[in-house]
Protein backbone atom coordinates (compact mmCIF):
# COMPACT_ATOMS: atom_id res chain seq x y z
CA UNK A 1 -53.45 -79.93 -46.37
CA UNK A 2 -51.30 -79.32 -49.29
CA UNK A 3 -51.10 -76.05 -50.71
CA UNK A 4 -49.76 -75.22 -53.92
CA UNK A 5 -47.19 -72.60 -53.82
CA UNK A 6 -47.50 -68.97 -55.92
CA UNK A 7 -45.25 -66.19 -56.30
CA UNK A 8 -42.37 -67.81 -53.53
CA UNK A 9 -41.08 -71.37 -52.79
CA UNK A 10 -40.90 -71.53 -48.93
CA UNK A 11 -38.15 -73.00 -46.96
CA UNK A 12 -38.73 -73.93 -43.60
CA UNK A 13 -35.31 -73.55 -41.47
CA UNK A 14 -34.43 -74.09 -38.19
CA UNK A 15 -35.25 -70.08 -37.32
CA UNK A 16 -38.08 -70.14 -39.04
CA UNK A 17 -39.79 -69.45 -42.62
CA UNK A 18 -38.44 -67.94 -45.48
CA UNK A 19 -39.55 -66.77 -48.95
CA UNK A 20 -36.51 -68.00 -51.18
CA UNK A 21 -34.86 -65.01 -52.94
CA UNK A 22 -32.57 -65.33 -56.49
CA UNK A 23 -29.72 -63.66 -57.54
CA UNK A 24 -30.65 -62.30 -60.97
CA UNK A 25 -28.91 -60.28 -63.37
CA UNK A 26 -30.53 -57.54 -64.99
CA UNK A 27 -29.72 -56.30 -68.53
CA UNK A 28 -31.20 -52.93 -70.42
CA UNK A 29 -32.46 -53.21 -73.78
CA UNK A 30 -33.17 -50.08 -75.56
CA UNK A 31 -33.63 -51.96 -79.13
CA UNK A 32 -36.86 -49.87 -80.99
CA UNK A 33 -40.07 -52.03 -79.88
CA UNK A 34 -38.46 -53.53 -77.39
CA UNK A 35 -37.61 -50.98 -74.71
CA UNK A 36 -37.09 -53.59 -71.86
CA UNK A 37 -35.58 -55.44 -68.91
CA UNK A 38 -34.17 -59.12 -69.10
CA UNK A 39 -33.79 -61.12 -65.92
CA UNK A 40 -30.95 -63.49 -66.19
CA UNK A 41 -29.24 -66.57 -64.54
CA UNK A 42 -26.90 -64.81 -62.19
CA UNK A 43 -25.00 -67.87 -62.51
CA UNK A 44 -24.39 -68.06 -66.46
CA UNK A 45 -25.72 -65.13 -68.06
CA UNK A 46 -28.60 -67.30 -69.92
CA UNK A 47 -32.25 -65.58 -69.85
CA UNK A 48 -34.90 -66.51 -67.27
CA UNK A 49 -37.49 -63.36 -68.37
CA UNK A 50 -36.86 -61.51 -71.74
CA UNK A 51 -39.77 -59.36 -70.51
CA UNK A 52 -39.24 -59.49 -66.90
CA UNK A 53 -40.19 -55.38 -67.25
CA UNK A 54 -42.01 -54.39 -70.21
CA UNK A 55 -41.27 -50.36 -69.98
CA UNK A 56 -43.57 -49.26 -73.58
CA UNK A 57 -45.98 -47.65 -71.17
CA UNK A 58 -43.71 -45.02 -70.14
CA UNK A 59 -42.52 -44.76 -73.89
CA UNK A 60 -38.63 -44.16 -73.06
CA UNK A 61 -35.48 -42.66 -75.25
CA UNK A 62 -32.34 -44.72 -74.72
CA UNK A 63 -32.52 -46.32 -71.71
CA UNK A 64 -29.02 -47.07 -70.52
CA UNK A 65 -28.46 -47.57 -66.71
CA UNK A 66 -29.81 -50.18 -64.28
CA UNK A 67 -29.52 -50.72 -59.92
CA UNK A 68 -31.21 -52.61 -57.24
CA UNK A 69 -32.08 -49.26 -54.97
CA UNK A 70 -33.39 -51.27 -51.54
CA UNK A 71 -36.89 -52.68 -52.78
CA UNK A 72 -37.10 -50.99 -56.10
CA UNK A 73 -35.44 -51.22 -59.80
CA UNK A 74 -34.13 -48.07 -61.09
CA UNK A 75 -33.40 -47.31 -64.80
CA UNK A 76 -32.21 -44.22 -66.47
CA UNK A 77 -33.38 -43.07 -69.73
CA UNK A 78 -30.13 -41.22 -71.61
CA UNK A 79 -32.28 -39.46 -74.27
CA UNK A 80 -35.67 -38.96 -72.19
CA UNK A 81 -33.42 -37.85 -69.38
CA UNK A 82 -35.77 -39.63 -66.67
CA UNK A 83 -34.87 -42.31 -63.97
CA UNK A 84 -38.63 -44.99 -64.17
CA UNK A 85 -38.51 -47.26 -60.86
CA UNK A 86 -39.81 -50.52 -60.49
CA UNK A 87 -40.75 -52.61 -57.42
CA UNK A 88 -39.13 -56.17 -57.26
CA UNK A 89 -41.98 -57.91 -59.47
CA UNK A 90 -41.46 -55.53 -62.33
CA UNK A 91 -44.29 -53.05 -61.87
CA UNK A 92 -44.31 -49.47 -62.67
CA UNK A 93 -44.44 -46.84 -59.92
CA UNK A 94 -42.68 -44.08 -60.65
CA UNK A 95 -40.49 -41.20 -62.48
CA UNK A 96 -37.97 -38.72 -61.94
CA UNK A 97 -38.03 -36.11 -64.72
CA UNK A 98 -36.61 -33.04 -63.48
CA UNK A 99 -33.08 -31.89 -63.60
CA UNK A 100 -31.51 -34.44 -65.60
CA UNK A 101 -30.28 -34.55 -69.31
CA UNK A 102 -28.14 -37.49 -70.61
CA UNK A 103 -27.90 -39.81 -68.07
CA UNK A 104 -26.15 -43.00 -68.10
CA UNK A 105 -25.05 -45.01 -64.99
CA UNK A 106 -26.74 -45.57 -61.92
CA UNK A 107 -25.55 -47.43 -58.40
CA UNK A 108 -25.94 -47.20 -54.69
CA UNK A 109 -23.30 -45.41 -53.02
CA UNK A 110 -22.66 -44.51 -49.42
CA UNK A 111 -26.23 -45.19 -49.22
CA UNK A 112 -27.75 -42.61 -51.83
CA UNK A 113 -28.20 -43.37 -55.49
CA UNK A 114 -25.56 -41.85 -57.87
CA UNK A 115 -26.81 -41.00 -61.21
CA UNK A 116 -23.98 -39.63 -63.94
CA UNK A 117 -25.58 -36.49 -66.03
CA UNK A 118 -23.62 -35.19 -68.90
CA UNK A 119 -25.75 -33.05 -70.45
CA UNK A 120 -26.65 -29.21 -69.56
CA UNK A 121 -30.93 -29.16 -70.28
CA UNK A 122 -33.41 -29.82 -68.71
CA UNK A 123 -32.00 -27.63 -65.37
CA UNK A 124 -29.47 -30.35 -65.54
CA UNK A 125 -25.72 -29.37 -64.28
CA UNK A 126 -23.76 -30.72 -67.16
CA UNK A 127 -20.35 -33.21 -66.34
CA UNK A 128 -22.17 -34.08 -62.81
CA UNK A 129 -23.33 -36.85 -60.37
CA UNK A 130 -27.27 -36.37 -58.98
CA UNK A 131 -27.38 -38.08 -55.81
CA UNK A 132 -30.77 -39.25 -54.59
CA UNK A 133 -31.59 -40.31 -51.43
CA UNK A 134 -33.10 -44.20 -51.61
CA UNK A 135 -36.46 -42.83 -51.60
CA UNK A 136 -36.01 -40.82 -54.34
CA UNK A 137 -35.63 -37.41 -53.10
CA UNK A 138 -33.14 -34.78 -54.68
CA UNK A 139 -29.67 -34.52 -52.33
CA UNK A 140 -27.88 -32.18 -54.43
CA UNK A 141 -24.91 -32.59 -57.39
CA UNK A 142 -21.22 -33.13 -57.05
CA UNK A 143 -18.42 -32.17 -60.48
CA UNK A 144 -17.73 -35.08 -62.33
CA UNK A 145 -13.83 -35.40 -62.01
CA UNK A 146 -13.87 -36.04 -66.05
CA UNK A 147 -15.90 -35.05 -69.09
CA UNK A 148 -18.87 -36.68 -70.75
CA UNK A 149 -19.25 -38.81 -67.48
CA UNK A 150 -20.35 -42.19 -67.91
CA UNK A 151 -20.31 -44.52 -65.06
CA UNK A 152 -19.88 -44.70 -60.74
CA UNK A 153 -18.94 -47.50 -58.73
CA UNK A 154 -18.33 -47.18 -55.00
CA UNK A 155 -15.79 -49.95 -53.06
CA UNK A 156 -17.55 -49.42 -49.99
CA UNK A 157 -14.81 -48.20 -48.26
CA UNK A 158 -14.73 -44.26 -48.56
CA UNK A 159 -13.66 -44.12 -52.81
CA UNK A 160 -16.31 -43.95 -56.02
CA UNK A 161 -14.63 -44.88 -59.59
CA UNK A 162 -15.78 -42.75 -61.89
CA UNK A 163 -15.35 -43.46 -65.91
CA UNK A 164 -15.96 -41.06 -68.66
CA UNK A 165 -15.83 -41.01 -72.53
CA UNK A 166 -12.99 -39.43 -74.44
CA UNK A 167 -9.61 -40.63 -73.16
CA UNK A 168 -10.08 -39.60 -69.34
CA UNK A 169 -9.40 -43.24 -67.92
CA UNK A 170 -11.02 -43.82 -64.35
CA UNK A 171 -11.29 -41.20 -61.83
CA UNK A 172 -11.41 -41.56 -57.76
CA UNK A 173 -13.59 -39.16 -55.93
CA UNK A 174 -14.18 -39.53 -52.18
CA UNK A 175 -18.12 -39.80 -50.89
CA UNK A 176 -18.14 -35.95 -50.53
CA UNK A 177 -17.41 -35.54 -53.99
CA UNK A 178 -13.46 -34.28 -53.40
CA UNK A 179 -11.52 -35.80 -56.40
CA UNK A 180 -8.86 -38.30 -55.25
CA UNK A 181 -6.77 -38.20 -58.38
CA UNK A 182 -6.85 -41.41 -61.14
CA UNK A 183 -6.89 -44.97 -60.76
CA UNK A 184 -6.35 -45.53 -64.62
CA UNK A 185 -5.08 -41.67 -65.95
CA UNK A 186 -5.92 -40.31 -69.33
CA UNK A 187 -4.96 -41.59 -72.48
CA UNK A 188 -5.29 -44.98 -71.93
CA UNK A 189 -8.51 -45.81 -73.50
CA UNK A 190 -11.01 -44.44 -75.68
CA UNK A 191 -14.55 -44.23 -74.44
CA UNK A 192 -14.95 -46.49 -71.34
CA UNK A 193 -18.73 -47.08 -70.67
CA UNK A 194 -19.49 -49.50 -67.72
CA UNK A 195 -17.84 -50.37 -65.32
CA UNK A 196 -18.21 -53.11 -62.53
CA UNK A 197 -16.50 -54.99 -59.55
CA UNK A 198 -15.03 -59.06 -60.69
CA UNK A 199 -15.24 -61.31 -57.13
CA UNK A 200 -12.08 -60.76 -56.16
CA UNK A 201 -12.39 -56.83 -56.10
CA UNK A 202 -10.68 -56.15 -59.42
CA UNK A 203 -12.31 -53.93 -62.14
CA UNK A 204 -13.64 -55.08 -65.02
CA UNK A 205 -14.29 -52.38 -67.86
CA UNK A 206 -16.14 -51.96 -71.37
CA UNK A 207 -14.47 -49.93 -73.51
CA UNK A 208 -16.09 -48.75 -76.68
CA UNK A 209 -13.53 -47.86 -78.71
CA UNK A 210 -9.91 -48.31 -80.42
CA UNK A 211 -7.25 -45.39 -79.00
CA UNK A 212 -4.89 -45.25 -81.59
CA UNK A 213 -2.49 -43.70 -79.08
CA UNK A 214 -2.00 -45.55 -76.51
CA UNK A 215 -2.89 -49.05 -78.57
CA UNK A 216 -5.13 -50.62 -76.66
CA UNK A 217 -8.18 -51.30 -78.92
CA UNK A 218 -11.92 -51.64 -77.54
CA UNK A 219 -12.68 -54.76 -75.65
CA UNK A 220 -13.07 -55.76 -72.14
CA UNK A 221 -10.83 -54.94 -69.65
CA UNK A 222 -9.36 -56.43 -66.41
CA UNK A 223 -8.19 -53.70 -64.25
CA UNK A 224 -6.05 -53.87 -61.09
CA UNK A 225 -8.41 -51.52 -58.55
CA UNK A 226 -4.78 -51.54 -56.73
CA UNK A 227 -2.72 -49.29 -58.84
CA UNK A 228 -4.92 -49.18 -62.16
CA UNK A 229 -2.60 -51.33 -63.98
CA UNK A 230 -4.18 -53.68 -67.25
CA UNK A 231 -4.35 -57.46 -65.59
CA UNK A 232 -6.38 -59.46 -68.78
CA UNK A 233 -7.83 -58.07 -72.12
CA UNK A 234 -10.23 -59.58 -74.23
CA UNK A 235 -10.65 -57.90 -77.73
CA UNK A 236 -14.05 -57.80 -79.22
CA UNK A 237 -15.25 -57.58 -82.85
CA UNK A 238 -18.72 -57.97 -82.71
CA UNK A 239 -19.86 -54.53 -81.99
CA UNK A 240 -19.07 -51.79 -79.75
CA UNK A 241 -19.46 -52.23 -76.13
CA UNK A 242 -21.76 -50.84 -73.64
CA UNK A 243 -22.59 -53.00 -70.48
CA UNK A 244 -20.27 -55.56 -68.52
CA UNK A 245 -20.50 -57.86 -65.56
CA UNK A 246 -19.04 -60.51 -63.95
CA UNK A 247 -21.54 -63.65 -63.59
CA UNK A 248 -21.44 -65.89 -60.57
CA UNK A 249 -19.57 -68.66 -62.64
CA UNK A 250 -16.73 -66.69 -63.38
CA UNK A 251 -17.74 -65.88 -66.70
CA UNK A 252 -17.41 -61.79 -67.54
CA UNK A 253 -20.52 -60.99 -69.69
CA UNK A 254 -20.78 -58.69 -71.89
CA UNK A 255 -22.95 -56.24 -73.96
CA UNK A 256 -22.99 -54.73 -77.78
CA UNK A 257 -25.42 -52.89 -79.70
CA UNK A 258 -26.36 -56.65 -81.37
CA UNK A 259 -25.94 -58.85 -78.20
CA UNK A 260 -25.19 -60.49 -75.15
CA UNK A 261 -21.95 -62.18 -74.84
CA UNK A 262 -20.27 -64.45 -72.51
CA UNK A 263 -16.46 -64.68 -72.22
CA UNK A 264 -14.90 -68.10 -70.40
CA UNK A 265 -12.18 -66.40 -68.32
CA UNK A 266 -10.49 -69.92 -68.25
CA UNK A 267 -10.20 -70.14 -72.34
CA UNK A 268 -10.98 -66.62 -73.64
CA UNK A 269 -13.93 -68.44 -75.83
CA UNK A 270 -16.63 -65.80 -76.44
CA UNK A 271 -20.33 -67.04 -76.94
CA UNK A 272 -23.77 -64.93 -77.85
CA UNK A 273 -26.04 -65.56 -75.53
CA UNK A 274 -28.79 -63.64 -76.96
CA UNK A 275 -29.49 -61.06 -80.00
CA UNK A 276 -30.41 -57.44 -78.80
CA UNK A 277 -29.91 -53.92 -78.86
CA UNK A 278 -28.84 -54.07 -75.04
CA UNK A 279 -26.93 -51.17 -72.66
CA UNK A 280 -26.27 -52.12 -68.80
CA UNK A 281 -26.00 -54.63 -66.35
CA UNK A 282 -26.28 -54.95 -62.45
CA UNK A 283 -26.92 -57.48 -59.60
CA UNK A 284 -30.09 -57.42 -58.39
CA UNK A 285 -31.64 -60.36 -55.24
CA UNK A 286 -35.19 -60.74 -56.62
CA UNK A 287 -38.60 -62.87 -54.99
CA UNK A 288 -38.35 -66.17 -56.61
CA UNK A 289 -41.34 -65.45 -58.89
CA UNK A 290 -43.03 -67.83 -61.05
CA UNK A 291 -45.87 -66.98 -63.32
CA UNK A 292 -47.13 -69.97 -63.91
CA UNK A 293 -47.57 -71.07 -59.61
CA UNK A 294 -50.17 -67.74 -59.63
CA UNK A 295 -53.43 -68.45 -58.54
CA UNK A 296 -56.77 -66.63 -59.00
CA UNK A 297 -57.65 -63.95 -56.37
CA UNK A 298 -60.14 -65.25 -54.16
CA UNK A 299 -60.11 -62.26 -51.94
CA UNK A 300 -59.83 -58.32 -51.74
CA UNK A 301 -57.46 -56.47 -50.23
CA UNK A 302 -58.26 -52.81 -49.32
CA UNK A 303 -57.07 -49.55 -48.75
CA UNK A 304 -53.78 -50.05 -50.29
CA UNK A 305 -51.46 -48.11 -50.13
CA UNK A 306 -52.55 -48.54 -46.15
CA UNK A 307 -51.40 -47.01 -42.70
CA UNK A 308 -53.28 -48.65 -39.37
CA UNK A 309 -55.17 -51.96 -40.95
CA UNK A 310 -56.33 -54.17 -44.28
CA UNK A 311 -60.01 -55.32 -44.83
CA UNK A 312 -59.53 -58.60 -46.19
CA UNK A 313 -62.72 -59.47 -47.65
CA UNK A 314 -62.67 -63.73 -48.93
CA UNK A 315 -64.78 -66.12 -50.57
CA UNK A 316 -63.35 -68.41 -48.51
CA UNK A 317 -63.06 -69.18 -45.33
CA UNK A 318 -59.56 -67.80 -44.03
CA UNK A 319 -57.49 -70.29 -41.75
CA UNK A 320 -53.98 -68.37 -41.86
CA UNK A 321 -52.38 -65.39 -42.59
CA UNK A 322 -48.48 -64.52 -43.10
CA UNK A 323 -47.00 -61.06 -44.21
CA UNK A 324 -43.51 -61.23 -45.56
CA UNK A 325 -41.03 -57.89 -46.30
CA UNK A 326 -39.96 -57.23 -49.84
CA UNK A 327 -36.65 -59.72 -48.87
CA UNK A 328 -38.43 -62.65 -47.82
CA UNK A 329 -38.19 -62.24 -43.70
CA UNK A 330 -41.63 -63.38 -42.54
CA UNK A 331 -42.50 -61.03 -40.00
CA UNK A 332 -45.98 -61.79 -38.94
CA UNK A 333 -47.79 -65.11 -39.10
CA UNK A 334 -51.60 -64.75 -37.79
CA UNK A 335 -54.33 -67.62 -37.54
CA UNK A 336 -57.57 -66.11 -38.30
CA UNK A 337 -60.06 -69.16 -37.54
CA UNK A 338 -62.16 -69.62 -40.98
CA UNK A 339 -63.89 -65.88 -41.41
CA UNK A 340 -64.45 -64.35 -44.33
CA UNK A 341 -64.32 -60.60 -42.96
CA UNK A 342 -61.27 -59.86 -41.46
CA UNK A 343 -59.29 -56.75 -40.06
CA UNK A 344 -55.41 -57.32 -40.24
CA UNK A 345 -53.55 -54.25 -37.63
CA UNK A 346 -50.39 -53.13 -39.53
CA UNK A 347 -50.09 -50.09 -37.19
CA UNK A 348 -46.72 -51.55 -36.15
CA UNK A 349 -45.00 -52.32 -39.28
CA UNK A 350 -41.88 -50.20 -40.75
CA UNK A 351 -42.97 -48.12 -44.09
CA UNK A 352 -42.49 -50.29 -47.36
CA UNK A 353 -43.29 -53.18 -49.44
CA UNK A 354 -44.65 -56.49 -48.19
CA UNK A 355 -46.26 -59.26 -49.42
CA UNK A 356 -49.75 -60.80 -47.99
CA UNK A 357 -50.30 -64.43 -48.30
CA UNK A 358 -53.60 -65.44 -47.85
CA UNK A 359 -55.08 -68.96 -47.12
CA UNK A 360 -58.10 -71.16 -47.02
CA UNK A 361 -58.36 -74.37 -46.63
CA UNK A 362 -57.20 -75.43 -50.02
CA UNK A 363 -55.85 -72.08 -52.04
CA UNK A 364 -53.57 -69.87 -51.01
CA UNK A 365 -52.65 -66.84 -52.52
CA UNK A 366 -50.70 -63.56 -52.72
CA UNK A 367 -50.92 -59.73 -52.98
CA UNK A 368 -48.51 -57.12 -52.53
CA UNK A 369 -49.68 -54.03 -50.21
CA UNK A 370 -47.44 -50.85 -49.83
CA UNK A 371 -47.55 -50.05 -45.59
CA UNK A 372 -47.28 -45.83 -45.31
């Protein structure tokens, strides 16, 4: 029997089955109209999805910031001053709206999410970090070691970078919030917005604007993570930057308020990869979706959200039954010998995302349950 595939291409390895993940690169637009996410080629920068999530339902400000939190997408809205999440297909689940006012960047670090806040509203603590647990639930707020805080990156190794606007350079704080004096100290740039981690541990920063002090004018920035010392520059003049990242090719990408750009590290050639009003960038390992592999339900899956079992109700007879986690691990495969009715035990499974895939003898198809 041949089956055609849907949502995942399998590979079949020596230890067993797989759903194939990507590497993608996601990139924040917050043009008017076209309040989105783009999914890119982690490799190369070039689009795969220029509405991979479509956020007009939840009618944002400025969104801004963007990370891969476990199993979910999490994007911060500067001007709304609310965090939406995602799961890994792109659909909506939830919002944070309390205690924040102008936010800008998000990551993981030390295993909580680290959200800057600059702002004072909203029962916000202005010139602060919110830390989240990866579920989502408050943890408290640490001072931002600078003013007008803009972005955190953590080296996974005990020290967070933190960048601000104004001429405050990059900041070290410790996980427990205890500042560990400056990587790059004030007065060196003007305005740095993202910043982000090249492959060989280096820093790589956007900054927005010219410091007529100091001389060094807005573009991208190499920075030793070492000492804080300037390794490469790259001027820009097409805009003032927001968003940069490091692609898998070696290329640093960039963002403006008019585009995506790519800059060849090798020959300092800058290309526009694609017209937008766009903010941040991250990493993210996504399901190796494709739209056009879906099939048409042929079953029903219910309750869902579920704790103990599934009804899986068919209008085909079932042969086999597989249940993958949000990464791709296949953790249960089940024959169920050609009923229609059947009553699938999840008792034992860990609380999260998985994916059912469901099939006859000649369709196969896929559905996404949440296991409380």
């Amino acid at each position: 029997m041949r089956l055609k595939s849907t949502f995942f291409k399998m590979l079949f390895l020596l230890t067993g089955i797989f759903i194939t993940a990507q590497n993608s690169i996601l990139l924040v637009s917050s043009a008017t109209g076209a309040k989105k996410i783009l999914r890119l080629n982690s490799s190369d920068g070039s689009v795969i999805n220029a509405n991979f999530i479509d956020m007009t339902a939840q009618n944002p400000g400025t969104v801004k910031g963007i990370a891969q939190v476990n199993d979910r997408i999490w994007v911060t809205d500067q001007t709304g001053d609310k965090i939406y999440i995602y799961d890994l297909s792109g659909a909506y689940l939830s919002t944070i709206s309390s205690g924040l006012d102008n936010l800008r960047g998000i990551n993981v670090v030390n295993n909580e999410v680290w959200v800057t806040n600059a702002g004072s509203a909203n029962g916000a603590t202005a010139n602060s970090i919110v830390r989240f647990s990866m579920t989502g639930t408050l943890l408290g707020t640490y001072p931002a070691p600078n003013t007008s805080i803009f972005d955190v990156l953590d080296n996974n190794n005990g020290m967070v970078y933190v960048s601000g606007l104004d001429t405050n350079g990059i900041q070290k704080i410790n996980y427990s919030g205890v500042s560990q004096g400056n990587l790059v100290p004030s007065g060196v740039f003007q305005n740095l917005q993202q910043i982000n981690f090249t492959s060989n541990g280096n820093i790589i920063a956007a900054v927005f604007q010219n410091n007529s002090t100091s001389g060094n004018n807005a573009g991208v920035y190499v920075i030793s993570s070492a000492n804080g010392s300037i390794l490469n520059y790259y001027p820009v003049s097409s805009g003032n930057l927001r968003g940069v990242i490091q692609a898998d090719n070696g290329n640093i990408l960039y963002t403006t308020g008019s585009a995506l750009f790519s800059i060849n590290t090798a020959t300092g050639v800058q290309t526009q990869l694609v017209t937008g009003q766009f903010q941040y960038l991250t990493k993210a390992t996504l399901p190796n979706l494709s739209v056009n592999d879906v099939q048409k339900d042929f079953a029903k899956i219910f309750p869902n959200p579920a704790t103990d079992f599934i009804m899986i109700q068919s209008d085909n007879p079932l042969q086999q039954i597989h249940i993958f986690a949000s990464d791709g691990r296949l953790v249960r495969k089940q024959a169920v010998g050609n009923e229609t009715k059947y009553r699938l035990n999840i008792s034992d499974l860990s609380t999260g995302n998985y994916y059912l895939q469901i099939e006859s003898e000649s369709k196969m198809m896929r559905h996404q349950f949440i296991k409380k």
